[in-house]
N, C-alpha and C. Protein backbone atom coordinates (compact mmCIF):
# COMPACT_ATOMS: atom_id res chain seq x y z
N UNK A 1 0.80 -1.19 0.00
CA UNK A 1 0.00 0.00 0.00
C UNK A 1 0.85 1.27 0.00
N UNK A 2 1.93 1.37 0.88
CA UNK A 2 2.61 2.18 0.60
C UNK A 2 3.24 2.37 -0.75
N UNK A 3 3.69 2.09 -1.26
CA UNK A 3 4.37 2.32 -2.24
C UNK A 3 3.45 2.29 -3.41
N UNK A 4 1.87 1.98 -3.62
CA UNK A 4 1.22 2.46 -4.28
C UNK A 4 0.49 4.08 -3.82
N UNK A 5 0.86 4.44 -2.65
CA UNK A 5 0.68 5.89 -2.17
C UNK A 5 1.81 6.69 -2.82
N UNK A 6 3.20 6.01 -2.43
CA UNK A 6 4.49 7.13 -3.23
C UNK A 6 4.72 7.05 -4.77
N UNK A 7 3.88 6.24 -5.65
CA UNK A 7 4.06 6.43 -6.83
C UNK A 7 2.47 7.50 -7.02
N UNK A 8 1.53 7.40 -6.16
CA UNK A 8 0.79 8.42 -7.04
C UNK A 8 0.94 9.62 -6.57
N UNK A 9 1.11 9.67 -5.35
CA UNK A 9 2.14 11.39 -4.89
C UNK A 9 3.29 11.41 -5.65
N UNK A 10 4.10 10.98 -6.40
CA UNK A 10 4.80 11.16 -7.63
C UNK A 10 3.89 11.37 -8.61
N UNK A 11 3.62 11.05 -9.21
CA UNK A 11 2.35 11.13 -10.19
C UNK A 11 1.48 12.71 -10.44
N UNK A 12 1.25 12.82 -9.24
CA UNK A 12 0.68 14.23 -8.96
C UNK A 12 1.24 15.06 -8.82
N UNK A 13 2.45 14.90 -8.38
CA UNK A 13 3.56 16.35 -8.55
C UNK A 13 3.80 16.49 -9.87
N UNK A 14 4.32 15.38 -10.35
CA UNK A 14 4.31 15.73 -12.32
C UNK A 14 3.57 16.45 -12.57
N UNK A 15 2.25 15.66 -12.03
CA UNK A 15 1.54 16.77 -13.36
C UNK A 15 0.75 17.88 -12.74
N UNK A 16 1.03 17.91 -11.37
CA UNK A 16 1.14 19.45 -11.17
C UNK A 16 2.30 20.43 -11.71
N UNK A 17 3.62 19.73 -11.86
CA UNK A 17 4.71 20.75 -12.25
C UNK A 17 4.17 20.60 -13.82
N UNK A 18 3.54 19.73 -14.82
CA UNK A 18 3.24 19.40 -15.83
C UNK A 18 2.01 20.66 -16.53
N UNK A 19 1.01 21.34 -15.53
CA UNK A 19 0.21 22.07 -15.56
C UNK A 19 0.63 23.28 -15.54
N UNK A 20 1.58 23.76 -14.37
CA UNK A 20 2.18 24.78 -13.82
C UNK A 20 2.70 25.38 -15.37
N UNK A 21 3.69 24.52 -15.98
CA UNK A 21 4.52 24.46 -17.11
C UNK A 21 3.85 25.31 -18.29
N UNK A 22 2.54 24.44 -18.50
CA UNK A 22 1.73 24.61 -19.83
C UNK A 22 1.49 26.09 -19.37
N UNK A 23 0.79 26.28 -18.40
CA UNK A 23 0.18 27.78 -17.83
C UNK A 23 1.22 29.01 -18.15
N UNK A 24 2.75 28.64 -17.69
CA UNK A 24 3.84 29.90 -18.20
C UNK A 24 3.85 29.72 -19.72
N UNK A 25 3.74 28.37 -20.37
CA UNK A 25 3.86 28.46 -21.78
C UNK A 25 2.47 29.22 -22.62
N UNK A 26 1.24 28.73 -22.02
CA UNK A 26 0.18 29.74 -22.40
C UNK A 26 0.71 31.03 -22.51
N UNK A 27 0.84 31.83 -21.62
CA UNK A 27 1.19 32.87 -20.81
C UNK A 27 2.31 33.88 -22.18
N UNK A 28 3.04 32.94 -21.78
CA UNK A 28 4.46 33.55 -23.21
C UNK A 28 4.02 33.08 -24.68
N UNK A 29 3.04 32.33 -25.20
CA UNK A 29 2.28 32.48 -25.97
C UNK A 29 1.42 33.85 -26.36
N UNK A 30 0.92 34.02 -25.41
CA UNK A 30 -0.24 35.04 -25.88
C UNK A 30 0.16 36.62 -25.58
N UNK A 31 1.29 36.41 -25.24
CA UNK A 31 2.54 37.61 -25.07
C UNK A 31 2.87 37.80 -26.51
N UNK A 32 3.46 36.75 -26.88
CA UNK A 32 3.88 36.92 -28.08
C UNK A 32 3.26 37.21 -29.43
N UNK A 33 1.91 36.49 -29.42
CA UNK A 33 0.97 36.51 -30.24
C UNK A 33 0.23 38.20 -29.79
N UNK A 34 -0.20 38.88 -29.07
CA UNK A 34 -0.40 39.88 -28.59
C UNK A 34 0.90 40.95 -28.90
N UNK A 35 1.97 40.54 -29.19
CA UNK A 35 3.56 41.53 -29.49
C UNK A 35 3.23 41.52 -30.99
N UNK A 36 3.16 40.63 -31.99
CA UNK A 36 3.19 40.54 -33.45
C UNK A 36 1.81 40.98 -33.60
N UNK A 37 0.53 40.65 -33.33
CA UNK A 37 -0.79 41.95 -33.36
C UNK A 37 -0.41 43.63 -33.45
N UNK A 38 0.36 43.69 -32.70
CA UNK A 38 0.67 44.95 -32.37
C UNK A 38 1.35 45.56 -32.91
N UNK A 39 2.75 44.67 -33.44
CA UNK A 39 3.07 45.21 -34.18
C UNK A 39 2.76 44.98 -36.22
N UNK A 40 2.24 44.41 -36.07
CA UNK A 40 1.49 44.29 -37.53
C UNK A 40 0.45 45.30 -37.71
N UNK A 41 -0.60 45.38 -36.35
CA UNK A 41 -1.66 46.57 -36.51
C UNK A 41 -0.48 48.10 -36.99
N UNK A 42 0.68 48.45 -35.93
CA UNK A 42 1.05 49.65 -36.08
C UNK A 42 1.54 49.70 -37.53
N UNK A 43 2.25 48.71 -38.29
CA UNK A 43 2.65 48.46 -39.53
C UNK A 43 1.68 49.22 -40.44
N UNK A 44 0.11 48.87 -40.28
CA UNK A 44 -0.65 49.34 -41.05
C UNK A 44 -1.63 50.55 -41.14
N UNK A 45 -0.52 51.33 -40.31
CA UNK A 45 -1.28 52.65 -39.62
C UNK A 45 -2.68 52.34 -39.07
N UNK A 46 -2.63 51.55 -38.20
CA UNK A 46 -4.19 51.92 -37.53
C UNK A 46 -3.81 52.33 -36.44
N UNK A 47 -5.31 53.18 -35.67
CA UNK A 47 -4.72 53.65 -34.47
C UNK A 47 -5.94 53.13 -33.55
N UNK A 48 -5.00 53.08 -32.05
CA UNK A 48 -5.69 52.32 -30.91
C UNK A 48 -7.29 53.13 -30.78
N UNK A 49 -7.97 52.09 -30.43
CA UNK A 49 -9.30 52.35 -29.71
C UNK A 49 -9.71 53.46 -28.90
N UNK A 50 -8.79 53.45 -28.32
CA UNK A 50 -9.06 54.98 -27.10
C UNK A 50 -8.61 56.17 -28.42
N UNK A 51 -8.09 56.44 -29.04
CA UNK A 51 -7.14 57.40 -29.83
C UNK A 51 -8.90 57.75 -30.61
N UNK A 52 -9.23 56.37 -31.77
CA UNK A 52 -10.02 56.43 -32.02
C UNK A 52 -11.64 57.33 -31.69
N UNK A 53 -11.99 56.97 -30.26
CA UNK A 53 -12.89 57.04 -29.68
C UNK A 53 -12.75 59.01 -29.34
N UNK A 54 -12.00 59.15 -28.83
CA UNK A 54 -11.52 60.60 -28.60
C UNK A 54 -11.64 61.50 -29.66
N UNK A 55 -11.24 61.19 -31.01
CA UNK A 55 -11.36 61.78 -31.73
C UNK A 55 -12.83 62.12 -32.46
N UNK A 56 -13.21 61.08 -32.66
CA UNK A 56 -14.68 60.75 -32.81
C UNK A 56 -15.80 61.93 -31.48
N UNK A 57 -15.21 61.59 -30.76
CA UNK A 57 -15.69 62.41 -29.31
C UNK A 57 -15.40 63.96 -29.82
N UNK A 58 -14.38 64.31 -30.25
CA UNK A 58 -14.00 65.66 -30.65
C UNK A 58 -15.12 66.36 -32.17
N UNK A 59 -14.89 65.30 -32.90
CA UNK A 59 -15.52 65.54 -34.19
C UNK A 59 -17.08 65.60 -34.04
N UNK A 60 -17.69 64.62 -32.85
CA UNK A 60 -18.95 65.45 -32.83
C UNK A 60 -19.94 66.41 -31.88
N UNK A 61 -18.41 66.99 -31.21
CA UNK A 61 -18.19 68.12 -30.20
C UNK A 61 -18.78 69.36 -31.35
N UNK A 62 -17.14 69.22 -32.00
CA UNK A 62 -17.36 70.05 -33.04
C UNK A 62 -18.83 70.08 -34.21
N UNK A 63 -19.18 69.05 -34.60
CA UNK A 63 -20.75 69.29 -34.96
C UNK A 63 -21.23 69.96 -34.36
N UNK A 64 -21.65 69.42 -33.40
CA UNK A 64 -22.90 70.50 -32.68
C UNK A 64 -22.20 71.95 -32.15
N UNK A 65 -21.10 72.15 -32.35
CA UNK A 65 -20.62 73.66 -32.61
C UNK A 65 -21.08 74.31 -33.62
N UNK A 66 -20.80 73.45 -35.01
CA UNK A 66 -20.74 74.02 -36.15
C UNK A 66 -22.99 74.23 -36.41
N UNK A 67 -23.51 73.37 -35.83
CA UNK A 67 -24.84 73.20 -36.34
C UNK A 67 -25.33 74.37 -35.04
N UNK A 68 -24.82 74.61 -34.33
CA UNK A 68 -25.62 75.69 -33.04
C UNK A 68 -25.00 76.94 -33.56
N UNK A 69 -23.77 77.12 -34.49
CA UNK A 69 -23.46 78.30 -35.01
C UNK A 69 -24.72 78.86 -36.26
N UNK A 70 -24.71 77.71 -36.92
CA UNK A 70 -25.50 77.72 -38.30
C UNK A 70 -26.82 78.22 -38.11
N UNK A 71 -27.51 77.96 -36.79
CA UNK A 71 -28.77 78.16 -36.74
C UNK A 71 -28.54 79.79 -36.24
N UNK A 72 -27.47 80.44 -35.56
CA UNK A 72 -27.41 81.83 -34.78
C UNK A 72 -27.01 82.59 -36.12
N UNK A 73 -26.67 81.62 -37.35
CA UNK A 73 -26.12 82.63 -38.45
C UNK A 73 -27.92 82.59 -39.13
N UNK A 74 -28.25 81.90 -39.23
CA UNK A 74 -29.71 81.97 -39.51
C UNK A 74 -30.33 83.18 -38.67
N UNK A 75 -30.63 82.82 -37.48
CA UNK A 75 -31.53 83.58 -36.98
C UNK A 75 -31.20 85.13 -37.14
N UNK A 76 -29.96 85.50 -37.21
CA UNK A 76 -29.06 86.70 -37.53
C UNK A 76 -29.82 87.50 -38.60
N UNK A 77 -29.44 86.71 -39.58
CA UNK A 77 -29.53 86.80 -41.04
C UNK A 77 -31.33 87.18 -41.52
N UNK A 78 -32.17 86.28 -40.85
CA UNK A 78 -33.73 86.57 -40.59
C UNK A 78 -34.00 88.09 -39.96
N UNK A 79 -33.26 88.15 -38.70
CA UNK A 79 -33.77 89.40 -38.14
C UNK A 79 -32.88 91.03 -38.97
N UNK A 80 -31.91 90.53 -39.90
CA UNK A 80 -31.29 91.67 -40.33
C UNK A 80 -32.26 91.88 -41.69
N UNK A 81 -32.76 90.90 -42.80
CA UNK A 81 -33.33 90.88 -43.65
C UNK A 81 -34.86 91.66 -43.10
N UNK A 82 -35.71 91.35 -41.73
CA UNK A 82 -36.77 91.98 -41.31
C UNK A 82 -36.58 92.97 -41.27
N UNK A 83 -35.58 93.98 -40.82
CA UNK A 83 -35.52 95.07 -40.50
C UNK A 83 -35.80 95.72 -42.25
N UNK A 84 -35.54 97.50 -42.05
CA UNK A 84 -35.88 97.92 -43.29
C UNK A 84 -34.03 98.24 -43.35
N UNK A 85 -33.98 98.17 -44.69
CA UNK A 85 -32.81 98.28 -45.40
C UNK A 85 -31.60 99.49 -44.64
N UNK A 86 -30.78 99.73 -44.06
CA UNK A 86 -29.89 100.97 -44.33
C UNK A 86 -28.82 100.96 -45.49
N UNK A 87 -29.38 102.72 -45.82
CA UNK A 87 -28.49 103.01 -46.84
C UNK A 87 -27.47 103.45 -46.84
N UNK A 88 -26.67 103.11 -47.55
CA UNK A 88 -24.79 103.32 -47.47
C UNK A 88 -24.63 104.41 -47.89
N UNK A 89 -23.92 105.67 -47.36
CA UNK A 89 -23.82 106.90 -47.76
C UNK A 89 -22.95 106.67 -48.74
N UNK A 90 -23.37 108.06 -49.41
CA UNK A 90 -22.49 107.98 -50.55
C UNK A 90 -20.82 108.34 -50.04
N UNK A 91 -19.80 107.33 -50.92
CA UNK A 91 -18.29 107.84 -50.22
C UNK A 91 -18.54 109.36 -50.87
N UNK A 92 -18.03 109.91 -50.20
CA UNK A 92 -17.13 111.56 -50.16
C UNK A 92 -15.77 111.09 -50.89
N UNK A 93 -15.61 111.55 -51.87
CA UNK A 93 -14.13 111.99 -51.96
C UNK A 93 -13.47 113.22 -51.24
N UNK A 94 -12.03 112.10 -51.41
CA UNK A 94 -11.26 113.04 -50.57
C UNK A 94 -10.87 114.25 -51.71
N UNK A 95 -10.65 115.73 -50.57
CA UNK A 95 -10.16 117.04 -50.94
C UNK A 95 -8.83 116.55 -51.07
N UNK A 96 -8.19 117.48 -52.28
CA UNK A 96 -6.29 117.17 -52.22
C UNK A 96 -6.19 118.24 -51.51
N UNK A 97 -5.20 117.67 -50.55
CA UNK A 97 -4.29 118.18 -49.66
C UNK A 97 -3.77 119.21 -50.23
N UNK A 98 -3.62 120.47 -49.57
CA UNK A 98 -3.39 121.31 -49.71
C UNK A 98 -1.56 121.22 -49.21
N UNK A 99 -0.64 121.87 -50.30
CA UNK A 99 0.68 121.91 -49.81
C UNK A 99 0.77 122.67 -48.73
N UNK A 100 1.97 122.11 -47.71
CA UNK A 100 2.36 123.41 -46.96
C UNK A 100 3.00 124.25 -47.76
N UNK A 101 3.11 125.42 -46.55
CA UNK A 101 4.02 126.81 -47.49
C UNK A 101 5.40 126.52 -46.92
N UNK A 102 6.43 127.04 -47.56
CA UNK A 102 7.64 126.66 -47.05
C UNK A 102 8.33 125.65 -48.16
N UNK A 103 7.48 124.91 -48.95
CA UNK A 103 8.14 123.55 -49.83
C UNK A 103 8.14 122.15 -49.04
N UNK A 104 8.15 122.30 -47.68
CA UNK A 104 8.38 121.16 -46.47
C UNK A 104 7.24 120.35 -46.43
N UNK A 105 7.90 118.76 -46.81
CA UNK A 105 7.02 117.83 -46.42
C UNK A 105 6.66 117.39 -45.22
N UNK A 106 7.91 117.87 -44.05
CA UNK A 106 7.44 117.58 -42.73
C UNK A 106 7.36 118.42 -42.69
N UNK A 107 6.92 118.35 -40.60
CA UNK A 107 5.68 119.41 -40.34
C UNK A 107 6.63 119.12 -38.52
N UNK A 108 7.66 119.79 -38.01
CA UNK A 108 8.10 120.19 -37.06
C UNK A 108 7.71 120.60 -35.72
């Protein structure tokens, strides 16, 4: 009996150290496979998720900037057209300058 006890407590340490093993080899697997993703994605100019998302976040910041401007250029544009017209005076031309006396272009 004993010695069918110390061969399967042998037995079970194997393949506990046998499990242990596979688990670091998983491990540095999906390291690696996760390293060549990464660098194959950057290869092909894409950019990360968060980068993505932010920008997207920015771009339709900026919409509803550009569409809350559009409507104040509207409403602008409505209340300047209601009003009645002002008329643009006529330009004045300018008088020529009269020379100083003396010949002198400056003036001291």
């Amino acid at each position: 009996m004993q010695t069918s006890n110390r061969i399967l407590d042998d037995l079970a340490r194997v393949a506990n150290g046998a499990v242990s093993t596979l688990t670091g080899i998983k491990g540095e697997l999906e390291a690696m496979i996760r390293h060549q993703l990464e660098r194959i994605l950057a290869d092909r100019d894409t950019v990360p998720r968060e980068e993505f998302e932010a920008v997207k976040a920015m771009a339709a910041k900026a919409r509803s900037q550009q569409e809350k401007l559009e409507k104040r250029i509207a409403a602008l544009e409505a209340r300047e057209s209601g009003q009645a017209p002002v008329k643009a005076a006529k330009p004045r031309r300018p008088k020529p300058a009269a020379k100083p006396a003396g010949g002198s272009d400056t003036q001291g």
